[in-house]
N, C-alpha and C. Protein backbone atom coordinates (compact mmCIF):
# COMPACT_ATOMS: atom_id res chain seq x y z
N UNK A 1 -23.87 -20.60 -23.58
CA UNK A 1 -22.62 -20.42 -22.90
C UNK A 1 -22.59 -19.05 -22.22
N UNK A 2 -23.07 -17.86 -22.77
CA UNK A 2 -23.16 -17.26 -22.31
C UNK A 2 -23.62 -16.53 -21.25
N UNK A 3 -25.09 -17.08 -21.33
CA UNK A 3 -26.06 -17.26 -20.28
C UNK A 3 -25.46 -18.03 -19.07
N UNK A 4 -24.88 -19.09 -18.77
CA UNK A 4 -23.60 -19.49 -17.75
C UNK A 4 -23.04 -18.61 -17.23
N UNK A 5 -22.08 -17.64 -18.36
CA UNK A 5 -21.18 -17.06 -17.64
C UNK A 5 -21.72 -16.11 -17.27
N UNK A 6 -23.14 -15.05 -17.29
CA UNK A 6 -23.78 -14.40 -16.81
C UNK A 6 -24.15 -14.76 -15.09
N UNK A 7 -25.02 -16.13 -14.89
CA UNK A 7 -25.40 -16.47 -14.25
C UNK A 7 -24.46 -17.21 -12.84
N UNK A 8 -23.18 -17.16 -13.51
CA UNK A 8 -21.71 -17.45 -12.81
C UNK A 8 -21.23 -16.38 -11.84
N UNK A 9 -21.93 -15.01 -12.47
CA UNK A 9 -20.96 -14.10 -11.63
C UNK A 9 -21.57 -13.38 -10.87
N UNK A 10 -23.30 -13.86 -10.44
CA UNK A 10 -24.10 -12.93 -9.96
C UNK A 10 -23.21 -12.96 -8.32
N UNK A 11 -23.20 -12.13 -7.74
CA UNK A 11 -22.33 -11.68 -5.96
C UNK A 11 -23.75 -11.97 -5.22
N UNK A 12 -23.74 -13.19 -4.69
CA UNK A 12 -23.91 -13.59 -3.38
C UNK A 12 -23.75 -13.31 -1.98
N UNK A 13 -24.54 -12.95 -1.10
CA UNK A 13 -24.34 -12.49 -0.34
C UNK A 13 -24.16 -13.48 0.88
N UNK A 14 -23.19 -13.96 1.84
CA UNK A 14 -22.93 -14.96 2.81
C UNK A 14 -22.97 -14.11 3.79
N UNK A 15 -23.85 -15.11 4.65
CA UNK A 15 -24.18 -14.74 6.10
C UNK A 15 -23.29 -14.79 6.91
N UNK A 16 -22.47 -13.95 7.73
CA UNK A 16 -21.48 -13.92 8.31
C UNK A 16 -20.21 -13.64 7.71
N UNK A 17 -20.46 -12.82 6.40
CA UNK A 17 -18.91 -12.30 5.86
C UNK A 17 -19.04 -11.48 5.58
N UNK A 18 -19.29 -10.15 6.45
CA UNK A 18 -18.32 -8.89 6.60
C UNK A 18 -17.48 -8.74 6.01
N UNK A 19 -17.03 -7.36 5.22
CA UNK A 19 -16.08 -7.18 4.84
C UNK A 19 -15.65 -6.03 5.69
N UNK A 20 -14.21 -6.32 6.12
CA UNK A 20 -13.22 -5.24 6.78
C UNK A 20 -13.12 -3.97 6.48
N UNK A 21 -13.19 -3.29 7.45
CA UNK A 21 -13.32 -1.20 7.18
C UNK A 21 -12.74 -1.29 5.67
N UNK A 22 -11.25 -1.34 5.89
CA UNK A 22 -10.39 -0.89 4.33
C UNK A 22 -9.05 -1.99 3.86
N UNK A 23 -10.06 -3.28 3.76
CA UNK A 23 -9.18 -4.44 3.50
C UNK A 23 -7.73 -4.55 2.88
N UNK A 24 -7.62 -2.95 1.80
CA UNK A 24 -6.26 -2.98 1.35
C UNK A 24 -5.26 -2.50 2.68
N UNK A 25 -5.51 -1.64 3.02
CA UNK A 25 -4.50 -1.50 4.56
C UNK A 25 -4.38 -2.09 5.29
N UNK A 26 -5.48 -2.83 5.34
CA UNK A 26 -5.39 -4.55 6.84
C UNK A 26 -4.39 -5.42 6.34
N UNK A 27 -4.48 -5.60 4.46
CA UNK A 27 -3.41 -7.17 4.28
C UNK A 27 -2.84 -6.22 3.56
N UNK A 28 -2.38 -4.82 3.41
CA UNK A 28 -0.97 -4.35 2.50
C UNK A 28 0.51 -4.34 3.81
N UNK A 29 1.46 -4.87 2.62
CA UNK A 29 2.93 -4.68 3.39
C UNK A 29 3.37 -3.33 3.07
N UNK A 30 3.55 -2.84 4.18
CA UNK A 30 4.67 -1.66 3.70
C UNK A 30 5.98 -1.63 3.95
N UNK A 31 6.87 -1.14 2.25
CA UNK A 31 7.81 -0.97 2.83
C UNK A 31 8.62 -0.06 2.11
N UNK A 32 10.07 -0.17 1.84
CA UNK A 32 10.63 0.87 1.14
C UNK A 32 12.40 0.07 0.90
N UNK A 33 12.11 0.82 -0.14
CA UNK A 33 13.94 0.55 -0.80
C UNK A 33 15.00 1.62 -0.50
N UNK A 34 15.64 1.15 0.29
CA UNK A 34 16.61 2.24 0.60
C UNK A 34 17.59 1.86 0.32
N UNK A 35 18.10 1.02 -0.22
CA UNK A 35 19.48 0.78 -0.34
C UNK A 35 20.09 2.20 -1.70
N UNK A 36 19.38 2.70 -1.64
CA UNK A 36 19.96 4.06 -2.79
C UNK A 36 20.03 5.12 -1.65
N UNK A 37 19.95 4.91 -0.15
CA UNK A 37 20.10 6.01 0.73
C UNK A 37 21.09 6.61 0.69
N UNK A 38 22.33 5.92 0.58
CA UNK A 38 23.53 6.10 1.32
C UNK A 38 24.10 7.14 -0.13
N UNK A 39 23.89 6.65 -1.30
CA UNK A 39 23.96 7.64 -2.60
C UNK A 39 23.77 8.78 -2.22
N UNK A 40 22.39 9.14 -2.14
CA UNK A 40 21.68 9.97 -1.98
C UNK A 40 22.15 11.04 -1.05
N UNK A 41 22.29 10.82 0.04
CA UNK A 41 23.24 11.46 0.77
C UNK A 41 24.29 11.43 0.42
N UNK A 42 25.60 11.21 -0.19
CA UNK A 42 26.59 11.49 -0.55
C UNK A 42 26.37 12.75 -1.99
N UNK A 43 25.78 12.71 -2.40
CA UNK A 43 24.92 13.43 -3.53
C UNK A 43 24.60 14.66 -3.33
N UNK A 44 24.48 14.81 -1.46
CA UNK A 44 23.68 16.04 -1.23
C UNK A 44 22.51 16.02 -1.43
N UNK A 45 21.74 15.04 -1.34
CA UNK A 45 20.25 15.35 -1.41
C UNK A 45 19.97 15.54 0.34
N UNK A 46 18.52 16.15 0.66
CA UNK A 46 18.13 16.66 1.70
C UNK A 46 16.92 15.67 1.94
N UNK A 47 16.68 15.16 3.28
CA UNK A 47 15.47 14.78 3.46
C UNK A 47 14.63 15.57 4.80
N UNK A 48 13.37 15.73 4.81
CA UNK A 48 12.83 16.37 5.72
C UNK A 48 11.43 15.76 6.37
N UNK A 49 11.04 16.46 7.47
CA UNK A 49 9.84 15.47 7.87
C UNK A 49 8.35 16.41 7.33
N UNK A 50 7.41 15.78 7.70
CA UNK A 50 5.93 16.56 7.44
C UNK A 50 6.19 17.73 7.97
N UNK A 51 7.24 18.48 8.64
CA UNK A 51 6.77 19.79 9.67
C UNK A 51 7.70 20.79 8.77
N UNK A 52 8.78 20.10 7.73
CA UNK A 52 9.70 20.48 7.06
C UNK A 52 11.32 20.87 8.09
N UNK A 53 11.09 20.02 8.54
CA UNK A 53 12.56 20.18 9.56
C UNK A 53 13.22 19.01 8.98
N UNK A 54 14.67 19.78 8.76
CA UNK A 54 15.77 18.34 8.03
C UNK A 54 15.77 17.30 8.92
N UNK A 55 15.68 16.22 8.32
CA UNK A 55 16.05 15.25 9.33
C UNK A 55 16.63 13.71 8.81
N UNK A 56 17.48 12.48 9.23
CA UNK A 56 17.99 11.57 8.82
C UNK A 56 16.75 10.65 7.47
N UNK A 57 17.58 10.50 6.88
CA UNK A 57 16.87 9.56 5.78
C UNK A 57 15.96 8.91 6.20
N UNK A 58 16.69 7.89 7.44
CA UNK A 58 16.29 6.50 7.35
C UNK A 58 15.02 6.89 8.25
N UNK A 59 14.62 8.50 8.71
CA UNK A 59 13.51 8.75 9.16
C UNK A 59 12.47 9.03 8.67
């Protein structure tokens, strides 16, 4: 039985299947939960961009 499951999992190589530069970024969704924005700002929290300039949440 064992010898099976050894011989089960050797990776095969198929002619004509490429694998994609960085397959998790080609099929990942991105996204984000904001429905705690509007809190957040009432709260006084601050949001800012990469350059550190304040700027809207939903940016």
């Amino acid at each position: 039985m064992l010898l099976v499951a050894v011989m089960g999992c050797r990776k095969y190589e198929m002619p004509g299947n490429t694998p994609a530069t960085n397959p998790i970024l080609e099929t990942m969704v991105r996204g984000a939960d904001v429905s705690w924005l509007t809190e957040m700002e009432a709260a006084g929290m601050k949001f800012y961009d990469t350059t550190g300039q304040q700027t809207d949440g939903m940016q």
